[in-house]
Protein backbone atom coordinates (compact mmCIF):
# COMPACT_ATOMS: atom_id res chain seq x y z
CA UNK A 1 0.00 0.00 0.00
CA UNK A 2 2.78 2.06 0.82
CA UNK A 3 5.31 2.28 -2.18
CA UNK A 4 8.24 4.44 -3.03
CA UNK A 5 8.92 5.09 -6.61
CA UNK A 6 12.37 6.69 -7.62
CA UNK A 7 13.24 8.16 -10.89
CA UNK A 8 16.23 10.30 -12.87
CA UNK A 9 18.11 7.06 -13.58
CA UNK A 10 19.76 7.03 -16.97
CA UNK A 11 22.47 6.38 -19.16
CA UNK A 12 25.54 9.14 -18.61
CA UNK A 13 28.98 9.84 -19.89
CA UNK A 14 31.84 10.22 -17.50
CA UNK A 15 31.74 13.60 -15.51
CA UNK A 16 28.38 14.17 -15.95
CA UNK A 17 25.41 14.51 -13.75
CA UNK A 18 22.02 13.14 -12.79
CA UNK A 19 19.32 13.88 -10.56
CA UNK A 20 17.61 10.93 -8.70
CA UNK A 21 14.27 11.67 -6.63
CA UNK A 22 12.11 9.61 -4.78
CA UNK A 23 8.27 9.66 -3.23
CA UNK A 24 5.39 7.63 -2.40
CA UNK A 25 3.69 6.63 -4.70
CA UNK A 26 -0.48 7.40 -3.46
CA UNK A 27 -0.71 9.57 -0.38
CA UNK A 28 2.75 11.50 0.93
CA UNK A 29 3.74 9.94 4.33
CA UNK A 30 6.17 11.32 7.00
CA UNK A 31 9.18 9.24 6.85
CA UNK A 32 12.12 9.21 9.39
CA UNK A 33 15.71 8.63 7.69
CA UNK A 34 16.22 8.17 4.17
CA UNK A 35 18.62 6.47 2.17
CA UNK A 36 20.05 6.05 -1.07
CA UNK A 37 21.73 2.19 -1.79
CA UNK A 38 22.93 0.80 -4.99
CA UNK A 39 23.57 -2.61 -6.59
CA UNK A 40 26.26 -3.50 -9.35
CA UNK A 41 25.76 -6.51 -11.12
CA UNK A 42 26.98 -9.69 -9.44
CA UNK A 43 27.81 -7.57 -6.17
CA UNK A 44 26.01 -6.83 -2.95
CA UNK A 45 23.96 -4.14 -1.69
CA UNK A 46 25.80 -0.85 -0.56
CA UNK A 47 25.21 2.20 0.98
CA UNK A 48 25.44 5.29 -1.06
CA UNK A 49 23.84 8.29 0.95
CA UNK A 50 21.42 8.46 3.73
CA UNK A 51 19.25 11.95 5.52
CA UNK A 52 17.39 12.04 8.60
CA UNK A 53 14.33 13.24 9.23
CA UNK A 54 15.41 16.94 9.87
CA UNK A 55 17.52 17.03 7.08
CA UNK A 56 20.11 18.00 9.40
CA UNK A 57 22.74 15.06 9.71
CA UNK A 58 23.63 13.00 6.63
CA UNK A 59 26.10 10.22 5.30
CA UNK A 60 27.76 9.24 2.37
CA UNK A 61 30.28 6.59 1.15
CA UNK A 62 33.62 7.49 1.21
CA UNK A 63 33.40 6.34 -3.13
CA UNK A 64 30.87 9.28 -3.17
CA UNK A 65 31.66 12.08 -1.12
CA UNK A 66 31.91 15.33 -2.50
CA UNK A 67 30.66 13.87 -5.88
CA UNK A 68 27.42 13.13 -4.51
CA UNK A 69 24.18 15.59 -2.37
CA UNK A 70 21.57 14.13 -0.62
CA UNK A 71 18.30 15.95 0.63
CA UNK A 72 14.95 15.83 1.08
CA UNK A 73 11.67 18.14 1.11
CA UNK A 74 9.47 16.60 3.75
CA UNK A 75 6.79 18.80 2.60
CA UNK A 76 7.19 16.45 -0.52
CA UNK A 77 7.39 13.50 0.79
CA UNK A 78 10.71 13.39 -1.53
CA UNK A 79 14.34 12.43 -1.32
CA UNK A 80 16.58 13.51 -3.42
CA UNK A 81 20.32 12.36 -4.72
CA UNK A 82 22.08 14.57 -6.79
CA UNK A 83 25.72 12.72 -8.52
CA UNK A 84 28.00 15.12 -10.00
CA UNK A 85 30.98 13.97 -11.58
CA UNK A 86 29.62 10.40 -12.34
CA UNK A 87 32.17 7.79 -12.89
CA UNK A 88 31.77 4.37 -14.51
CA UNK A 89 32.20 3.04 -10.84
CA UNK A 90 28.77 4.31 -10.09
CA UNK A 91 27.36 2.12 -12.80
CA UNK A 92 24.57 0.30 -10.86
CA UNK A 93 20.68 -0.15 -9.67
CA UNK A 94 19.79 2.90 -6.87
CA UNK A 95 16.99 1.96 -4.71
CA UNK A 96 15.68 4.36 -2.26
CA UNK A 97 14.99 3.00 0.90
CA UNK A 98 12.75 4.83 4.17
CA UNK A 99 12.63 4.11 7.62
CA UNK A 100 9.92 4.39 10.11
CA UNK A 101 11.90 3.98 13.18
CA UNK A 102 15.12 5.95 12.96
CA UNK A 103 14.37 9.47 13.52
CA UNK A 104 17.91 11.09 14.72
CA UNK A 105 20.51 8.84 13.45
CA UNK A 106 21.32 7.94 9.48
CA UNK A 107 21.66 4.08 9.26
CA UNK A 108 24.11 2.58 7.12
CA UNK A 109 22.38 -0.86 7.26
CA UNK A 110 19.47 -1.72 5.16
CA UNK A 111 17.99 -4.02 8.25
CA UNK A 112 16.41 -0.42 9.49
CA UNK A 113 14.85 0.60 6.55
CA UNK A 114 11.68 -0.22 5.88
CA UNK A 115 10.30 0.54 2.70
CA UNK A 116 11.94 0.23 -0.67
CA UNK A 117 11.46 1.34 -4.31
CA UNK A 118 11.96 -0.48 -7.26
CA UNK A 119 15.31 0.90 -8.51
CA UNK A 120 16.47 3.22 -11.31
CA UNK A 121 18.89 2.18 -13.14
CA UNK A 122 22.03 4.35 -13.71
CA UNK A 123 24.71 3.82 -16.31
CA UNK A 124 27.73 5.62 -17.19
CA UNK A 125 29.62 5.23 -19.72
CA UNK A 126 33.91 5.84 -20.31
């Protein structure tokens, strides 16, 4: 019933940008932390970004940091993960992931995340 549905995914040439947002899909719904993860092809799960509720404290992954911007518009219902200077590293599946029981704190962890979109897929090419 409650679904998140991400979008902005596409295919990219080295050093550029996209935009990746996500939101329920039917009514908006007050989430606490939110996080971006992505999955290569024939490798696990990993953390990219992740907000709190406030907006105030976030997280990224040392492979993104300073490439990447997370925030959110809680008035929106929407998360939001801007990548600057895209590599072919960042080649993957981003799902964007919600939690309703972490409030303060930005879990790295997908056990504390609750809800889960489908994925955009994100491809950049050398």
């Amino acid at each position: 019933q409650v679904q998140l549905v991400e979008s902005g995914g596409g295919l990219v040439q080295a050093g550029g940008s996209l935009r990746l947002s996500c939101a329920p899909s039917g009514r908006p719904f007050n989430y606490g932390a939110m996080a971006w993860f992505r999955q290569a092809p024939g490798k696990g799960r990993e953390f990219v970004s992740g907000i709190n509720r406030s907006g105030a404290n976030t997280d990224y992954a040392d492979s993104v940091k300073g490439r990447f911007t997370i925030s959110r518009d809680n008035a929106k219902s929407t998360v939001y993960l801007q990548m600057n200077s895209l590599k072919p590293e960042d080649t993957a599946s981003y799902y964007c992931a919600a939690s309703l029981r972490v409030f303060v704190e930005v879990p790295t962890q997908g056990r504390f995340y609750d809800y889960w979109g489908q994925g955009t897929q994100v491809t950049v090419s050398s």
